[in-house]
Protein backbone atom coordinates (compact mmCIF):
# COMPACT_ATOMS: atom_id res chain seq x y z
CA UNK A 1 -6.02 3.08 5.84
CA UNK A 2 -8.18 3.04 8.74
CA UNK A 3 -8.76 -0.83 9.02
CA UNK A 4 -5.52 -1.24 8.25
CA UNK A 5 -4.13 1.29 11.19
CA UNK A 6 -6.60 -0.62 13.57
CA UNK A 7 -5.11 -4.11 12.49
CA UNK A 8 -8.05 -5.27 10.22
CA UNK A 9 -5.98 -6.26 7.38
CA UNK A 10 -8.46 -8.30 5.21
CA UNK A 11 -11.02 -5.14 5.24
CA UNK A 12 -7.96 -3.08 4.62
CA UNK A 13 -7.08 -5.29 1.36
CA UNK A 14 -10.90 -5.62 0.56
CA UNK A 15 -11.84 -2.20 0.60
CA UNK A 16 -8.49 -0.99 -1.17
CA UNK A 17 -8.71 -3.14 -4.35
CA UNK A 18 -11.93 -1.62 -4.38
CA UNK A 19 -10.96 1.57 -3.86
CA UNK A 20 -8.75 0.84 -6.76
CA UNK A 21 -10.67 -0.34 -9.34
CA UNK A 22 -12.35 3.44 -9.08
CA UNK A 23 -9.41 5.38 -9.18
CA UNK A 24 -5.43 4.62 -9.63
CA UNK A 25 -3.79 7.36 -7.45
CA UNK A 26 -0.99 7.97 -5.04
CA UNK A 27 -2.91 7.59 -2.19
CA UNK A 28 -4.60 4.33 -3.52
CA UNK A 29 -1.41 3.23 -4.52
CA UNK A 30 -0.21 3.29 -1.22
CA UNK A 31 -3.28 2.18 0.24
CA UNK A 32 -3.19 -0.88 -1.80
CA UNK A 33 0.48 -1.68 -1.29
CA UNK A 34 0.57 -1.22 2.78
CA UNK A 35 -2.53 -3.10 2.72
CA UNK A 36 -1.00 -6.27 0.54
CA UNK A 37 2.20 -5.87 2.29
CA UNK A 38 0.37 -6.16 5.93
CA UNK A 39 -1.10 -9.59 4.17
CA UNK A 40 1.96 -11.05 3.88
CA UNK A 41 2.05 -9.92 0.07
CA UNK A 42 5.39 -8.25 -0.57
CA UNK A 43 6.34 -8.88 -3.48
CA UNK A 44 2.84 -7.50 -4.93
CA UNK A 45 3.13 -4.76 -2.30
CA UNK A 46 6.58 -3.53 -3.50
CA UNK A 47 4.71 -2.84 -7.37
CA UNK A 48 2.58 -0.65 -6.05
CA UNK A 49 4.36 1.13 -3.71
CA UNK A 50 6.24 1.80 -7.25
CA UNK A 51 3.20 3.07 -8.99
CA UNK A 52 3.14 5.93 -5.63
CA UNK A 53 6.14 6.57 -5.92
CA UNK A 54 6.41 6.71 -9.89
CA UNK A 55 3.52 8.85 -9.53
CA UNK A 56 5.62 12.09 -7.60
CA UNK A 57 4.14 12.05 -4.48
CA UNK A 58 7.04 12.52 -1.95
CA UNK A 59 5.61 11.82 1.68
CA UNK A 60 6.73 10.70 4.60
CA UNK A 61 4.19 8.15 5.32
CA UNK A 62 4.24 6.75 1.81
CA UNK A 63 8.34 6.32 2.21
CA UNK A 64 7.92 4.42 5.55
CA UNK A 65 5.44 2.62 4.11
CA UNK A 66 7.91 1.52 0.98
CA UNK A 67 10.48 1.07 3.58
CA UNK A 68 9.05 -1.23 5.40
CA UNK A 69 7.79 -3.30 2.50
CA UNK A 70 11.68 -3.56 1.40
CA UNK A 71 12.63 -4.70 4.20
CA UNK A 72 10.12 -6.96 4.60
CA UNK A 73 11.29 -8.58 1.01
CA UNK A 74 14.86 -8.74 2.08
């Protein structure tokens, strides 16, 4: 989240579907979708900001994260 947060968006991506390949949690799940969605990548964004959500994790910043990727697809 930290390239992403500084506006590196390709090492964001990069370094999440890496991340992701080790491990499928919440936190990688919404790593992965603010990442795609900050790439341009809704559509694949919105899936797995399901999978965070899906998996119980009620946060804030995963919420603003999902609502910003829905509004981004409408």
């Amino acid at each position: 989240m930290v390239a992403a947060d500084r506006g590196d968006k390709a090492t964001a991506l990069r370094l999440a579907e890496a991340e992701w390949t080790k491990r499928q949690s919440v936190f990688v799940a919404d790593a992965m979708a603010w990442a795609l969605h900050l790439n341009g990548r809704h559509a694949d964004a919105l899936s797995y900001s399901d999978k965070a959500v899906a998996l119980g994790w009620r946060n804030a910043t995963v919420l603003e994260h999902r609502n910003a990727i829905l509004g981004a697809i409408r």
